[in-house]
C-alpha atoms as a PDB file:
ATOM      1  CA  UNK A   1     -58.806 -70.752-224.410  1.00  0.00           C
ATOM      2  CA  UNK A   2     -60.445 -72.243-227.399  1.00  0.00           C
ATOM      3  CA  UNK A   3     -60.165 -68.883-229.025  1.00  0.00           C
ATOM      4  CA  UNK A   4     -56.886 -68.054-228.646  1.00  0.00           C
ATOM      5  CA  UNK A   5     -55.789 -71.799-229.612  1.00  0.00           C
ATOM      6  CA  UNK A   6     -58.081 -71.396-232.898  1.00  0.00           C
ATOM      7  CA  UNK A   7     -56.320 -67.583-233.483  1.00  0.00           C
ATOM      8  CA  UNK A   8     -52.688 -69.544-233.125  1.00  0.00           C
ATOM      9  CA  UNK A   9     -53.665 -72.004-235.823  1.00  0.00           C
ATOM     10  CA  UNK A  10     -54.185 -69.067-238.385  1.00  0.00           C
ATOM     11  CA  UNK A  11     -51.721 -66.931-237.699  1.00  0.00           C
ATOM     12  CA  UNK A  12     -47.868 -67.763-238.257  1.00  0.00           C
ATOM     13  CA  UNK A  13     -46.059 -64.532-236.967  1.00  0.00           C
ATOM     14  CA  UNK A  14     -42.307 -64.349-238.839  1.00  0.00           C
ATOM     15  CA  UNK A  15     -40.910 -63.255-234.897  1.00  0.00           C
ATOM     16  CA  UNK A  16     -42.232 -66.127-232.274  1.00  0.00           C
ATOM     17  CA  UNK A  17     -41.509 -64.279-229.375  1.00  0.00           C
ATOM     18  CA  UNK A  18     -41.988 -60.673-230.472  1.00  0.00           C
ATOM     19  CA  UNK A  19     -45.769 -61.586-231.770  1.00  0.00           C
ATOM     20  CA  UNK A  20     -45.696 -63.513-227.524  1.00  0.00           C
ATOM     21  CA  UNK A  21     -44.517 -60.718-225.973  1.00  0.00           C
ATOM     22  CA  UNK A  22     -47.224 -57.911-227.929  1.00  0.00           C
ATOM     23  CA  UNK A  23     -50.216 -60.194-227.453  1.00  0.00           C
ATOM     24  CA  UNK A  24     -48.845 -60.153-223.298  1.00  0.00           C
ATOM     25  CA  UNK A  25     -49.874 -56.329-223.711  1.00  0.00           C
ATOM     26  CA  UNK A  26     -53.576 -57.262-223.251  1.00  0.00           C
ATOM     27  CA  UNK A  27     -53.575 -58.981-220.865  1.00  0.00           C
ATOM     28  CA  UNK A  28     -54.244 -56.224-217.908  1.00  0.00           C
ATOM     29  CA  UNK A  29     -57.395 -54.999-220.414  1.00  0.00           C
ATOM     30  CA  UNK A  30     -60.074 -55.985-217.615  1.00  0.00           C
ATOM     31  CA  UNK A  31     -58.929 -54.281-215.178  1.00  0.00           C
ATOM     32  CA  UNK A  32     -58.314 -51.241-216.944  1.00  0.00           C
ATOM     33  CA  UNK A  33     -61.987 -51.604-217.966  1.00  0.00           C
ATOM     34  CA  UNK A  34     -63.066 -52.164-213.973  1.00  0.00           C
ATOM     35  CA  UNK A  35     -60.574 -48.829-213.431  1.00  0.00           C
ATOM     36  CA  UNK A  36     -62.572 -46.785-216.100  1.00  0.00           C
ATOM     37  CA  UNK A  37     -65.730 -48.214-217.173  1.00  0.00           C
ATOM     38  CA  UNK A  38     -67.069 -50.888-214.777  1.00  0.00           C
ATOM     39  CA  UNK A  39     -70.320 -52.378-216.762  1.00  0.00           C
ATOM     40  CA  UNK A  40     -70.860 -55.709-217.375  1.00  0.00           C
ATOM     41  CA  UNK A  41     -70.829 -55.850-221.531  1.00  0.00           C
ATOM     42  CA  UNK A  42     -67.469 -54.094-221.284  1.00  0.00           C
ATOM     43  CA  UNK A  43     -66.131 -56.265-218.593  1.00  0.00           C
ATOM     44  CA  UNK A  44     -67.004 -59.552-220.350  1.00  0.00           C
ATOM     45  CA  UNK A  45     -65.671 -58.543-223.602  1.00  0.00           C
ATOM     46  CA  UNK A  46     -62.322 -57.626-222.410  1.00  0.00           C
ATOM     47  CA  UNK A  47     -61.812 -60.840-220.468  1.00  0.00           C
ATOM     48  CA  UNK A  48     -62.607 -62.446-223.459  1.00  0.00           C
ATOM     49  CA  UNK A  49     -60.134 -60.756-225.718  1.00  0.00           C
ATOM     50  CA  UNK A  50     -57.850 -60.861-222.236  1.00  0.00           C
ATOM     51  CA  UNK A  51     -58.554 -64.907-222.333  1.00  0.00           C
ATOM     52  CA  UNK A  52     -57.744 -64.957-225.972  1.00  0.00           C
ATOM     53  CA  UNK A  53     -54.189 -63.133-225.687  1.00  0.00           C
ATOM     54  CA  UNK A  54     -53.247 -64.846-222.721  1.00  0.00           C
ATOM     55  CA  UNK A  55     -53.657 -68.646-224.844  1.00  0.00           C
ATOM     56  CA  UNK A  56     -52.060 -66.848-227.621  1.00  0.00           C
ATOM     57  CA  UNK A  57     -48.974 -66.131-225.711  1.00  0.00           C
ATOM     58  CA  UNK A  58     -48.622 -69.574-224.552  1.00  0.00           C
ATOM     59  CA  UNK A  59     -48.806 -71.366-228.000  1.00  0.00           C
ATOM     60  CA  UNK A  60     -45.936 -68.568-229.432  1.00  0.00           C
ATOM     61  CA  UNK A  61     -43.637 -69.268-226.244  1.00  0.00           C
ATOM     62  CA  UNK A  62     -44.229 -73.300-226.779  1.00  0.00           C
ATOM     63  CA  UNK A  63     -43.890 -73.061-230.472  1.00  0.00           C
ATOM     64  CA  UNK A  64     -40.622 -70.708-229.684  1.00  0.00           C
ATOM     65  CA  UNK A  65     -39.368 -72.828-227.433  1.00  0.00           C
ATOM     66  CA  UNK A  66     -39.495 -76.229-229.519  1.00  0.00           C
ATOM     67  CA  UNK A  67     -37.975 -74.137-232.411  1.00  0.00           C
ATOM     68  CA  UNK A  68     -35.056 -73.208-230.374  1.00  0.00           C
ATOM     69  CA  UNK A  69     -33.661 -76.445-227.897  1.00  0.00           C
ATOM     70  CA  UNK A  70     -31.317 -78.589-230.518  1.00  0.00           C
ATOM     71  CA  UNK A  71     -32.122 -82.110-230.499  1.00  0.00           C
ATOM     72  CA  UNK A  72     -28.890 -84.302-228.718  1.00  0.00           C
END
């Protein structure tokens, strides 16, 4: 989670919740890796890039979502 979080502070995407929705795409990596190639090296680096995407997608959809409710 610290990853992704440290990723989101670097990188300002110009579409919020297109940049949310492509980082989503990795999510299903490990077990596409436990489908194809079920070793341990392989399996911890795709849960950590998995891990990484997932907190990714969180901070665009929060930072989409403040951008978008108007203030009353």
């Amino acid at each position: 989670m610290v990853l992704g979080s440290l990723i989101a502070l670097r990188w300002r995407p110009h579409r919020v919740m297109l940049a949310c929705v492509l980082v989503q795409l990795l999510w299903p990596l490990p077990l596409a890796v436990l489908a194809t190639r079920p070793e341990l090296p392989w399996l911890l680096v795709s849960m950590l890039v998995s891990g990484a995407s997932l907190e990714l997608a969180v901070v665009f959809y929060e930072t989409a979502k403040q951008q978008q409710v108007r203030r009353t």
